[in-house]
PDB file of N, CA and C in Angstrom:
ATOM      1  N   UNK A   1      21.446  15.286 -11.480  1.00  0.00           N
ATOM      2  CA  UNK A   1      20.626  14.300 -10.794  1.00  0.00           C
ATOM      3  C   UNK A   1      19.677  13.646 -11.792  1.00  0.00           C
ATOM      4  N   UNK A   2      19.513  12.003 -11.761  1.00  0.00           N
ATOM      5  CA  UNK A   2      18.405  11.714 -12.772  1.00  0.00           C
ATOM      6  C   UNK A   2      17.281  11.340 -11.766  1.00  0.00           C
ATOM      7  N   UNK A   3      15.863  12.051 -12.211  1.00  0.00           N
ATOM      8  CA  UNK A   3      15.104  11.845 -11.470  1.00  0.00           C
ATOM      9  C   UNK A   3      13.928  10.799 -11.841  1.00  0.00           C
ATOM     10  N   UNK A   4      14.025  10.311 -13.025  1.00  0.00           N
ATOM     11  CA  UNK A   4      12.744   9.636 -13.132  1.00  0.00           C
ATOM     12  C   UNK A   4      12.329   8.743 -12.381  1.00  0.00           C
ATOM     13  N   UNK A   5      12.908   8.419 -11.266  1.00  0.00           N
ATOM     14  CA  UNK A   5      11.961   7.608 -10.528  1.00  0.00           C
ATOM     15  C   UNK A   5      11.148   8.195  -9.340  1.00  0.00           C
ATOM     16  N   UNK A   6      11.432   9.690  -9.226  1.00  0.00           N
ATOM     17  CA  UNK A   6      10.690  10.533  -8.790  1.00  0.00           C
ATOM     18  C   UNK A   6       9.161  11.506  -9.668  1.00  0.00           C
ATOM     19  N   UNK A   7       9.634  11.160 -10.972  1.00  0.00           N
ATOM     20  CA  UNK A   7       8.561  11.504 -11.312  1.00  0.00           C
ATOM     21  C   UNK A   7       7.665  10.025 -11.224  1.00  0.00           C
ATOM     22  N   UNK A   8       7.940   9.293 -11.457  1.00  0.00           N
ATOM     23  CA  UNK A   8       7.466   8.022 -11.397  1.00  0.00           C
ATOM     24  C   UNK A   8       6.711   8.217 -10.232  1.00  0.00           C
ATOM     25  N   UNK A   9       7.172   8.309  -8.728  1.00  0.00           N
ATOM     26  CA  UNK A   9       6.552   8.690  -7.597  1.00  0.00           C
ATOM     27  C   UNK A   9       5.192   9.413  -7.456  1.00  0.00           C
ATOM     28  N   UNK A  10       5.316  10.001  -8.087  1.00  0.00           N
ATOM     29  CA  UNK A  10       4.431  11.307  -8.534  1.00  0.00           C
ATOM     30  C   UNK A  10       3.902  11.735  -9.755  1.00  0.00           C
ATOM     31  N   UNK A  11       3.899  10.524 -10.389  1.00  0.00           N
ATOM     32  CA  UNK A  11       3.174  10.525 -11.642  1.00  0.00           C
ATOM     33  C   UNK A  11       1.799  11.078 -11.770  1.00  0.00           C
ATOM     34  N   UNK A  12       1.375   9.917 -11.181  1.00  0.00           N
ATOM     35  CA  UNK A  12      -0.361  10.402 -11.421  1.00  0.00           C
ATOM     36  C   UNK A  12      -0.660  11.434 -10.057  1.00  0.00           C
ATOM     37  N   UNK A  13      -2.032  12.034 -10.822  1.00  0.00           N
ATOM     38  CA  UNK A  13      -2.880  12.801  -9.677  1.00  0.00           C
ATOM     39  C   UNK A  13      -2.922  12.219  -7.816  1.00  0.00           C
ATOM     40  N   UNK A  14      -2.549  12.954  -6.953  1.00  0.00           N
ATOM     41  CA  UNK A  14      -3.015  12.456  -5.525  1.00  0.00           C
ATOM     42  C   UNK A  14      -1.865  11.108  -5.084  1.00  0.00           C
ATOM     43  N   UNK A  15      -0.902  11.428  -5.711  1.00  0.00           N
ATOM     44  CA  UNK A  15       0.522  10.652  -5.477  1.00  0.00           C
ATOM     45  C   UNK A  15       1.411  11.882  -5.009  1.00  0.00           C
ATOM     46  N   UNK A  16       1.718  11.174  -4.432  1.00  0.00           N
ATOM     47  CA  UNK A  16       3.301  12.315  -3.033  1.00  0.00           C
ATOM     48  C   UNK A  16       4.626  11.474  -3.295  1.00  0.00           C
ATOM     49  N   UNK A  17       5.715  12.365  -3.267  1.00  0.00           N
ATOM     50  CA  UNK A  17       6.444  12.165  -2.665  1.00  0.00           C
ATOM     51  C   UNK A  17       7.542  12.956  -2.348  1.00  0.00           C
ATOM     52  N   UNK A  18       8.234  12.552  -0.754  1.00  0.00           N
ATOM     53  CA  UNK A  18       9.071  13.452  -0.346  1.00  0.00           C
ATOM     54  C   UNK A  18      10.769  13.037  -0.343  1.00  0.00           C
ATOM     55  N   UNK A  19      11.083  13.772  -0.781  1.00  0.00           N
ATOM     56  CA  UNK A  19      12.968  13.277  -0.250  1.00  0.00           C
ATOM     57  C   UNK A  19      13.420  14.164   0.504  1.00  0.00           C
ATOM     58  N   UNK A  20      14.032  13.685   1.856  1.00  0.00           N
ATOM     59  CA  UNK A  20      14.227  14.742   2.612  1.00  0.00           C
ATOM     60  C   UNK A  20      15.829  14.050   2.707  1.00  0.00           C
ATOM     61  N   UNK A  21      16.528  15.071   2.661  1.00  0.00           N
ATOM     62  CA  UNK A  21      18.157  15.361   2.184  1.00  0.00           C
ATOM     63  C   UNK A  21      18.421  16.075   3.802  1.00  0.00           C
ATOM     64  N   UNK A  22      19.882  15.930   3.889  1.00  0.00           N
ATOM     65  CA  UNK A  22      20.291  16.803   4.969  1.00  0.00           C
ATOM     66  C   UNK A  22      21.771  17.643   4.280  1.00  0.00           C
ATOM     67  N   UNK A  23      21.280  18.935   4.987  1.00  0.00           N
ATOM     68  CA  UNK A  23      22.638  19.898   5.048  1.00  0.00           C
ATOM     69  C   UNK A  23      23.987  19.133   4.528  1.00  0.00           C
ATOM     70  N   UNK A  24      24.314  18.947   5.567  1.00  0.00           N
ATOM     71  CA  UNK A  24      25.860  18.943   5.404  1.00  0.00           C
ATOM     72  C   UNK A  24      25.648  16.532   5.698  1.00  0.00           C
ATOM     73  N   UNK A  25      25.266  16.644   4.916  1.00  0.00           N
ATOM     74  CA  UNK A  25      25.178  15.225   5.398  1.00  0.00           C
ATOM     75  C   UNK A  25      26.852  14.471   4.267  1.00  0.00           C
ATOM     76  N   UNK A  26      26.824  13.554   5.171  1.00  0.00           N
ATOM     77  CA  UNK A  26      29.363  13.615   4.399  1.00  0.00           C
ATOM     78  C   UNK A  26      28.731  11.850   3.547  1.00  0.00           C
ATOM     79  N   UNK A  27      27.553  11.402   3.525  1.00  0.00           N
ATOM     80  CA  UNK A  27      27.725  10.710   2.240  1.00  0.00           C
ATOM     81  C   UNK A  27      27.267  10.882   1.104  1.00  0.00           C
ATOM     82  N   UNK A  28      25.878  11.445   1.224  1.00  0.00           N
ATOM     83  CA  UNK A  28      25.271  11.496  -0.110  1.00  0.00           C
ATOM     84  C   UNK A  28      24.295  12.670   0.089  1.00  0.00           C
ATOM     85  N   UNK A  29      24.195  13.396  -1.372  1.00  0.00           N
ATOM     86  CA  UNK A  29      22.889  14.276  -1.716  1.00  0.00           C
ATOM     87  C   UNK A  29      22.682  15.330  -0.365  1.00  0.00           C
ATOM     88  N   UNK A  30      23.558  15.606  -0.328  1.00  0.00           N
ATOM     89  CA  UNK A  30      24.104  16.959   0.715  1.00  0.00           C
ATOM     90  C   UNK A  30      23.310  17.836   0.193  1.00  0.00           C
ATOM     91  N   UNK A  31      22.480  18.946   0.742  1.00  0.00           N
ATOM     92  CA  UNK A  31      21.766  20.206   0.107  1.00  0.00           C
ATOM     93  C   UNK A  31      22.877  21.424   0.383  1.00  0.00           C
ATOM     94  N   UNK A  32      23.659  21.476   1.274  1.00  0.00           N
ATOM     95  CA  UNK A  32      24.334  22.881   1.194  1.00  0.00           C
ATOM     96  C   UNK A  32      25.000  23.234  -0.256  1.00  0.00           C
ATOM     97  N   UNK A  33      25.050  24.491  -0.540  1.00  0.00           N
ATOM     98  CA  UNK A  33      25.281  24.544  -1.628  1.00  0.00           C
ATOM     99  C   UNK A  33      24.443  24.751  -2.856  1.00  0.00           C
ATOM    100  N   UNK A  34      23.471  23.735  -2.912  1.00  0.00           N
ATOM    101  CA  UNK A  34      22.834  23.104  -3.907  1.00  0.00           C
ATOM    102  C   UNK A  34      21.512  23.788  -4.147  1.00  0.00           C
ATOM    103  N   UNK A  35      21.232  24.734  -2.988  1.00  0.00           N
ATOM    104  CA  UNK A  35      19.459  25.425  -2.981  1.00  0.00           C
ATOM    105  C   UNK A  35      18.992  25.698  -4.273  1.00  0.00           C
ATOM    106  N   UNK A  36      19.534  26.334  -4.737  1.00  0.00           N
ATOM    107  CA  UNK A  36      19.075  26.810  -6.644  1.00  0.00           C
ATOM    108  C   UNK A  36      18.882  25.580  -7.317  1.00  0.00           C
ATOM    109  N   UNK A  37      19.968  24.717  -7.477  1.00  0.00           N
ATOM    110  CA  UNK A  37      19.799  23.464  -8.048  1.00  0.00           C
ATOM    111  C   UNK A  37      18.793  22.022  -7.638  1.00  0.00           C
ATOM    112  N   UNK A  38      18.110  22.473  -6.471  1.00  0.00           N
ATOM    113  CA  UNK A  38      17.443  21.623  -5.939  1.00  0.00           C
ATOM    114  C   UNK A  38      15.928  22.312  -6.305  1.00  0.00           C
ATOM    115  N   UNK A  39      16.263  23.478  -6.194  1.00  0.00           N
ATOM    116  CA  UNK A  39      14.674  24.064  -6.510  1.00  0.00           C
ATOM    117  C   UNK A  39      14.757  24.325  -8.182  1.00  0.00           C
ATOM    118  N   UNK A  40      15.327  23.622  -8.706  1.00  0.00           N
ATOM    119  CA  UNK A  40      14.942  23.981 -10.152  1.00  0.00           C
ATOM    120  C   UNK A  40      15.072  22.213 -10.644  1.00  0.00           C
ATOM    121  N   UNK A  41      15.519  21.635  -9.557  1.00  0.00           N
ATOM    122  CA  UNK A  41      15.261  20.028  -9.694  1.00  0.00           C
ATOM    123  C   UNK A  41      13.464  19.680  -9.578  1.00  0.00           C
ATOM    124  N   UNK A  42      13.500  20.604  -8.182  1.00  0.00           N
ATOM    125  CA  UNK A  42      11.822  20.443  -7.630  1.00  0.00           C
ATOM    126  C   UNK A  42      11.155  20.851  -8.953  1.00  0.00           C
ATOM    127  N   UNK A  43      11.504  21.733  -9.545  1.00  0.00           N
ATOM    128  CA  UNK A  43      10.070  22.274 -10.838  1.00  0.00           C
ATOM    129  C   UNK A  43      10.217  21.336 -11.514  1.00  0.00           C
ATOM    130  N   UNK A  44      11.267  20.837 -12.402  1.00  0.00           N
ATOM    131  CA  UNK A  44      11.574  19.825 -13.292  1.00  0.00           C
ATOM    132  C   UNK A  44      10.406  18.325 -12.966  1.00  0.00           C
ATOM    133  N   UNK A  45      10.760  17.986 -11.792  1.00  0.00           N
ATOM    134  CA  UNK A  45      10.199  17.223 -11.231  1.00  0.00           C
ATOM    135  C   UNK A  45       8.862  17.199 -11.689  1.00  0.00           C
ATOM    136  N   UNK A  46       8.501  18.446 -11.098  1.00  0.00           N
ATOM    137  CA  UNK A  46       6.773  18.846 -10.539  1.00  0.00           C
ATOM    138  C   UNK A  46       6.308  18.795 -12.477  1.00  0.00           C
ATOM    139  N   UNK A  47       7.381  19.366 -13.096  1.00  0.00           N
ATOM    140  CA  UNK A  47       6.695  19.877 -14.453  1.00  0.00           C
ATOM    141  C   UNK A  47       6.482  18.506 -15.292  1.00  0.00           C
ATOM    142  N   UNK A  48       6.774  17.383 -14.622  1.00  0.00           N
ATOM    143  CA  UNK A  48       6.350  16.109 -15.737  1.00  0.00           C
ATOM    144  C   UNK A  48       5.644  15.459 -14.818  1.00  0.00           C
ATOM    145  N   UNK A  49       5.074  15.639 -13.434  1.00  0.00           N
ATOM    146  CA  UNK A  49       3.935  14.299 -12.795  1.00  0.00           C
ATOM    147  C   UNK A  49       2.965  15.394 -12.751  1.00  0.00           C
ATOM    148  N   UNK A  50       2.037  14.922 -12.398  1.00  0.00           N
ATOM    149  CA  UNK A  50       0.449  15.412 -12.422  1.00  0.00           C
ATOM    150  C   UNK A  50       0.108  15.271 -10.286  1.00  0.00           C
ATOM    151  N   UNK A  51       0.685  14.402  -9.754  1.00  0.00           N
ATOM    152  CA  UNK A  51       0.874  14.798  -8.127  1.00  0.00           C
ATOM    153  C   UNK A  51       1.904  15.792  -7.459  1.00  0.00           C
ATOM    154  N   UNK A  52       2.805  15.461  -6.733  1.00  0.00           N
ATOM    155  CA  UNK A  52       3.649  16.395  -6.253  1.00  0.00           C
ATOM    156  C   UNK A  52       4.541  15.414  -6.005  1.00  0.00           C
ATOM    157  N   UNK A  53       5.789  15.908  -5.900  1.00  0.00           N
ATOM    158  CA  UNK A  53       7.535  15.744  -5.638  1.00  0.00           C
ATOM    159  C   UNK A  53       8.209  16.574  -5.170  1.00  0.00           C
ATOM    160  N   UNK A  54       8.786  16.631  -3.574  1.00  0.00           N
ATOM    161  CA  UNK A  54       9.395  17.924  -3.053  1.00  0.00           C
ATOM    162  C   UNK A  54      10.598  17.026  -2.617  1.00  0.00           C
ATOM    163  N   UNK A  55      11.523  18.012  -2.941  1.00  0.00           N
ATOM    164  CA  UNK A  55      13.082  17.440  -1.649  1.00  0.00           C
ATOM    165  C   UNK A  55      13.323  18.541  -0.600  1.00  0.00           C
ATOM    166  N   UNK A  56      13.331  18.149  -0.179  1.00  0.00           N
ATOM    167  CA  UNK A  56      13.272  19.371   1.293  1.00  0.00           C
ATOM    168  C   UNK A  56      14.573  18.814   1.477  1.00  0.00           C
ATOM    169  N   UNK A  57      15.727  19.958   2.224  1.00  0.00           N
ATOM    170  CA  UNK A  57      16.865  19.751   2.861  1.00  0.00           C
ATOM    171  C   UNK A  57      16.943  20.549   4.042  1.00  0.00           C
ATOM    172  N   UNK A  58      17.081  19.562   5.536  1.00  0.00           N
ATOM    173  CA  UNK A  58      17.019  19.883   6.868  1.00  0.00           C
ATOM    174  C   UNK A  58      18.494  19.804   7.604  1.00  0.00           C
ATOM    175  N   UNK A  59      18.461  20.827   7.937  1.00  0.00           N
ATOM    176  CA  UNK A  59      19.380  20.640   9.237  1.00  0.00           C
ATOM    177  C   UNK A  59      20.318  19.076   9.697  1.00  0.00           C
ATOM    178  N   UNK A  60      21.116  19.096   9.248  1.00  0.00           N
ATOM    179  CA  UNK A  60      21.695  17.648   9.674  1.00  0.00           C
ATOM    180  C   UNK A  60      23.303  17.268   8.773  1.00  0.00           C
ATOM    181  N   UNK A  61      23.913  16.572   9.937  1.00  0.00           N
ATOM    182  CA  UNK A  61      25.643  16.610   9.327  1.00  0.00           C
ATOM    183  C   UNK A  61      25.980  14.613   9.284  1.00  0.00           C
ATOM    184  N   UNK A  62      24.670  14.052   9.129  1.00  0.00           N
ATOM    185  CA  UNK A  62      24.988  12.553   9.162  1.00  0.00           C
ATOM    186  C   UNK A  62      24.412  12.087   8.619  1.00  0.00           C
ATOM    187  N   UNK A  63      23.943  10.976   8.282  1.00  0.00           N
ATOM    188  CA  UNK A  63      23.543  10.070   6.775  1.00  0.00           C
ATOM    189  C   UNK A  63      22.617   9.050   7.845  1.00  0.00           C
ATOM    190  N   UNK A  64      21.484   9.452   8.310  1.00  0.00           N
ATOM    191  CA  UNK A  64      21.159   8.968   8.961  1.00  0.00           C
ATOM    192  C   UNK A  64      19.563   9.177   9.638  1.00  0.00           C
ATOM    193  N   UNK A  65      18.043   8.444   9.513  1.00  0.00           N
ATOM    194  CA  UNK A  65      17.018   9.768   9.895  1.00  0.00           C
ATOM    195  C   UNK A  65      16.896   9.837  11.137  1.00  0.00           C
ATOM    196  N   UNK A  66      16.556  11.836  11.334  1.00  0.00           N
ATOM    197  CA  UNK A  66      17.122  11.682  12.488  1.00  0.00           C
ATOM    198  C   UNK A  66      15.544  12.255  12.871  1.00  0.00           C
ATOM    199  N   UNK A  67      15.252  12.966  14.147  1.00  0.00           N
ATOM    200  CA  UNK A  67      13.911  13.456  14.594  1.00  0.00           C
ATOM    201  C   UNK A  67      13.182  14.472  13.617  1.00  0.00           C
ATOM    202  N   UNK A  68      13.671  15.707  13.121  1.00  0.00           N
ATOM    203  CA  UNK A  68      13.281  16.178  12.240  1.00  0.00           C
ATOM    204  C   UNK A  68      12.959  15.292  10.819  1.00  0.00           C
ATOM    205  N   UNK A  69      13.211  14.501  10.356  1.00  0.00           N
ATOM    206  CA  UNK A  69      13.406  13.718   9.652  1.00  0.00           C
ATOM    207  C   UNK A  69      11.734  13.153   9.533  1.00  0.00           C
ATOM    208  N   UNK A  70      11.226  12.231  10.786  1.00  0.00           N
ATOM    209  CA  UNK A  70      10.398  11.897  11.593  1.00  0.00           C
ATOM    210  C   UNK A  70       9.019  12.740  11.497  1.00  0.00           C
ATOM    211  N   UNK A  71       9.591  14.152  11.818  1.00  0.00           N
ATOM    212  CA  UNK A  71       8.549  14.942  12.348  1.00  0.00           C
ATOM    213  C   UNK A  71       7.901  14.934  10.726  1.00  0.00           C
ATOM    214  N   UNK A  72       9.111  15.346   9.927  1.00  0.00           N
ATOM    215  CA  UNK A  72       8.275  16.117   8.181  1.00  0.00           C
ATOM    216  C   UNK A  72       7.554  14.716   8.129  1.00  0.00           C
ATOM    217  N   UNK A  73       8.168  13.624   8.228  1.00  0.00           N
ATOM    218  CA  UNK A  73       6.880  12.407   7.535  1.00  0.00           C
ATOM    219  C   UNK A  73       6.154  12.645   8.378  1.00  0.00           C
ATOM    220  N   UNK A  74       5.915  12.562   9.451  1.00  0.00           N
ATOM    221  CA  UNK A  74       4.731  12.506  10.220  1.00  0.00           C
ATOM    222  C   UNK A  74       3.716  13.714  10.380  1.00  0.00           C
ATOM    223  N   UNK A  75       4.173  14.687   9.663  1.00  0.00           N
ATOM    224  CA  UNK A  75       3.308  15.618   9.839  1.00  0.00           C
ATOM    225  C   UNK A  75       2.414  15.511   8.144  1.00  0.00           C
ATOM    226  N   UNK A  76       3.031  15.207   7.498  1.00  0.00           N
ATOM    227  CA  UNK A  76       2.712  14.585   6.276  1.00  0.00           C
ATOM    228  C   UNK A  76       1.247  13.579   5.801  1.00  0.00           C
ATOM    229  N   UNK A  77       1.813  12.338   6.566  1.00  0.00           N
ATOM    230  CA  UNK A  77       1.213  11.661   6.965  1.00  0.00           C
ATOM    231  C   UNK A  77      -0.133  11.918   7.710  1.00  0.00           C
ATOM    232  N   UNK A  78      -0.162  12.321   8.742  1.00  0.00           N
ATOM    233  CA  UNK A  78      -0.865  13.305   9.579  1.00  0.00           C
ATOM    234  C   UNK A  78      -1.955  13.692   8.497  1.00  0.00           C
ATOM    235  N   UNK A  79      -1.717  14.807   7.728  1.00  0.00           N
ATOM    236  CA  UNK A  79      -2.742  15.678   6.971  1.00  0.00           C
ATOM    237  C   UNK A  79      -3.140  15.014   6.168  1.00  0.00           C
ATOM    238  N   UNK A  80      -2.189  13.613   5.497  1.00  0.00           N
ATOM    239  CA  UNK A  80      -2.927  12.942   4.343  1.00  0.00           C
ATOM    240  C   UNK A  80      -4.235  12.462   4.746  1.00  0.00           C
ATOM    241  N   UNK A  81      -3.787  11.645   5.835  1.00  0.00           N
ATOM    242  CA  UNK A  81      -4.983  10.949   6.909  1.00  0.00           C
ATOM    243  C   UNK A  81      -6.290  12.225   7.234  1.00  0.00           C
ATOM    244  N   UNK A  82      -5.976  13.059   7.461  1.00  0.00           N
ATOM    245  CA  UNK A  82      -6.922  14.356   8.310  1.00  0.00           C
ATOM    246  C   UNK A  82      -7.674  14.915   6.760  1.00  0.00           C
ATOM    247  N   UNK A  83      -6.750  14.378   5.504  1.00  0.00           N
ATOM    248  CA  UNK A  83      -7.652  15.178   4.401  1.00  0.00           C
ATOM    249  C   UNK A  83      -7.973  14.580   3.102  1.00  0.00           C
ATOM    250  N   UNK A  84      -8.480  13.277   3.885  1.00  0.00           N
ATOM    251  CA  UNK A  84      -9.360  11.870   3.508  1.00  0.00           C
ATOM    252  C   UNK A  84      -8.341  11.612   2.282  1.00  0.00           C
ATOM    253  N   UNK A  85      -6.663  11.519   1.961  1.00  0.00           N
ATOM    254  CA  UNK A  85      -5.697  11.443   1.407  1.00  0.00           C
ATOM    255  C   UNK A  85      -5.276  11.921   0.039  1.00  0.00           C
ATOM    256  N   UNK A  86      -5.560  13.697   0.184  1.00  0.00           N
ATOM    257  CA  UNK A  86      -5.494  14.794  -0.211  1.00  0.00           C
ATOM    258  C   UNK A  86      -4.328  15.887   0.550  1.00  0.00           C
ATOM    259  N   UNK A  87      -3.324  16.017  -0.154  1.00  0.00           N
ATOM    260  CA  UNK A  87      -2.236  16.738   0.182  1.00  0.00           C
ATOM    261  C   UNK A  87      -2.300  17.898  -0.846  1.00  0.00           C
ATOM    262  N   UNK A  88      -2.049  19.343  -0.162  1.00  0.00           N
ATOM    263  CA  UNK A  88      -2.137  20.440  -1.239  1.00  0.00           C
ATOM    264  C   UNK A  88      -0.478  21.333  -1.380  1.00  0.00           C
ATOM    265  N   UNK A  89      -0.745  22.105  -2.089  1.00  0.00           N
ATOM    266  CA  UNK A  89       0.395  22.689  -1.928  1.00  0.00           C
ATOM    267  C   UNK A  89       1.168  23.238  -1.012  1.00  0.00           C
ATOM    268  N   UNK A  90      -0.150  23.856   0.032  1.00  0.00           N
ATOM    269  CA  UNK A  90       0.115  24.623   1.085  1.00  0.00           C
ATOM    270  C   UNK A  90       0.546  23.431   2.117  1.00  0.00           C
ATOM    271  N   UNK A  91       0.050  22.496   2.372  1.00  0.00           N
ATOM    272  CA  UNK A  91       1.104  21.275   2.918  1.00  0.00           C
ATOM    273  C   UNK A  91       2.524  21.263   2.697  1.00  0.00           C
ATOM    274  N   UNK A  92       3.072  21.407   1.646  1.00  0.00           N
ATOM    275  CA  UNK A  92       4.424  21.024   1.364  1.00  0.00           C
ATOM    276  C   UNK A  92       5.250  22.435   1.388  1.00  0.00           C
ATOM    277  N   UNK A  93       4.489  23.513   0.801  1.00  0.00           N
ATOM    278  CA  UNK A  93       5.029  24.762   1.551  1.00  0.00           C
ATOM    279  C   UNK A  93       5.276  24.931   2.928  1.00  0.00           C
ATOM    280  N   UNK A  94       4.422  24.390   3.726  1.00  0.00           N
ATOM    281  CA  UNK A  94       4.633  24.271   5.433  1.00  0.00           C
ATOM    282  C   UNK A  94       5.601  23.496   5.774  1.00  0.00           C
ATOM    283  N   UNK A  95       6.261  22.933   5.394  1.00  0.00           N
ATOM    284  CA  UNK A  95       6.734  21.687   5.798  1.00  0.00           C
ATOM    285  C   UNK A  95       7.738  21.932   6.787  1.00  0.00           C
ATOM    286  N   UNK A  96       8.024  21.753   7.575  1.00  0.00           N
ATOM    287  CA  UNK A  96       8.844  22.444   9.107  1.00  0.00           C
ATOM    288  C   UNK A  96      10.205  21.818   8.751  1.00  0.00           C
ATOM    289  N   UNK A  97      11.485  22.749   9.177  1.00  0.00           N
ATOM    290  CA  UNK A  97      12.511  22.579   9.489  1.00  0.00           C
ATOM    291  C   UNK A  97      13.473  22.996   7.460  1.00  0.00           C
ATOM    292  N   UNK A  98      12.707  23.353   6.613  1.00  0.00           N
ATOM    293  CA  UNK A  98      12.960  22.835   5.480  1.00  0.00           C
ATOM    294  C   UNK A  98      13.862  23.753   5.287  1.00  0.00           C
ATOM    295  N   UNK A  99      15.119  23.668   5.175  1.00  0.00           N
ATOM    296  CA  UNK A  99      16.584  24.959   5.106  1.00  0.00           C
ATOM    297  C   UNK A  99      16.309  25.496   3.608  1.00  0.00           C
ATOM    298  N   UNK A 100      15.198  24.953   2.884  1.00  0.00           N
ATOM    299  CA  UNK A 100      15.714  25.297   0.938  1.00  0.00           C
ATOM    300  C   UNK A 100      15.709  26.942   0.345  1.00  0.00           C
ATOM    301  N   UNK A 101      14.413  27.313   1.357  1.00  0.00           N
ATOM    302  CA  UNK A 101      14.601  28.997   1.502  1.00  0.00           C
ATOM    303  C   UNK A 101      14.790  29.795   2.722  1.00  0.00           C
ATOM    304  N   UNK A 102      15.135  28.959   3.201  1.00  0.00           N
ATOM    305  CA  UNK A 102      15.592  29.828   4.740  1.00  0.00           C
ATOM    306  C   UNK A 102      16.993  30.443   4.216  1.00  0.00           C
ATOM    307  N   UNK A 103      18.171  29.676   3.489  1.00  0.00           N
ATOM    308  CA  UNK A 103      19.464  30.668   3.435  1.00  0.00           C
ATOM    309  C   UNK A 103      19.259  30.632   2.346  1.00  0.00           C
ATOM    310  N   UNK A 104      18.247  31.090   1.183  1.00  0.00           N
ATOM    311  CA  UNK A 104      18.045  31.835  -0.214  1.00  0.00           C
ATOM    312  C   UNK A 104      18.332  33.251   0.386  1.00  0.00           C
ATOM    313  N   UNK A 105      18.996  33.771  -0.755  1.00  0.00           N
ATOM    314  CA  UNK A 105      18.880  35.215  -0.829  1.00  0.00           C
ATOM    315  C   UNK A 105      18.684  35.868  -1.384  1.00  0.00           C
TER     316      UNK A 105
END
């Protein structure tokens, strides 16, 4: 995967960003499979911006956003707003529905 336009995202301090991927999604950037390689994408990421960069991969078999999809931005969103637009780690650790360590083993 080339990511620099995700570090780009998340370059500077108090910059976010999220990519939210689905499971079994049949066009692109499918997470099944991929958990190790996505979480060693996420450090890569994280290890050249000074904000944050997460890909979360949810539940989903279509190329398409669906409610979960919805909910992670909006809950996102949500806390940026609630924490005068300050997102921490423990935000993106919470992040609901996120399959990346649910089938780690």
């Amino acid at each position: 995967m080339s990511g620099w336009q995700y570090v780009l995202a998340a370059l500077e301090a108090q910059r976010y960003s999220i990519q939210v991927i689905h499971e079994h999604d049949p066009c692109c950037f499918h997470g099944y499979g991929r958990h190790d390689r996505i979480i060693r994408y996420n450090q890569w990421v994280q290890g050249q911006a000074q904000g944050h960069f997460e890909t979360t991969p949810t539940v989903g078999n279509v190329h398409e956003v669906n409610l979960r999809d919805k909910t992670i931005i909006g809950m996102l969103l949500d806390k940026f707003r609630m924490q005068d637009g300050i997102l921490t780690q423990t935000d993106f650790k919470t992040i609901p529905f996120n399959t990346l360590y649910e089938y780690a083993a």
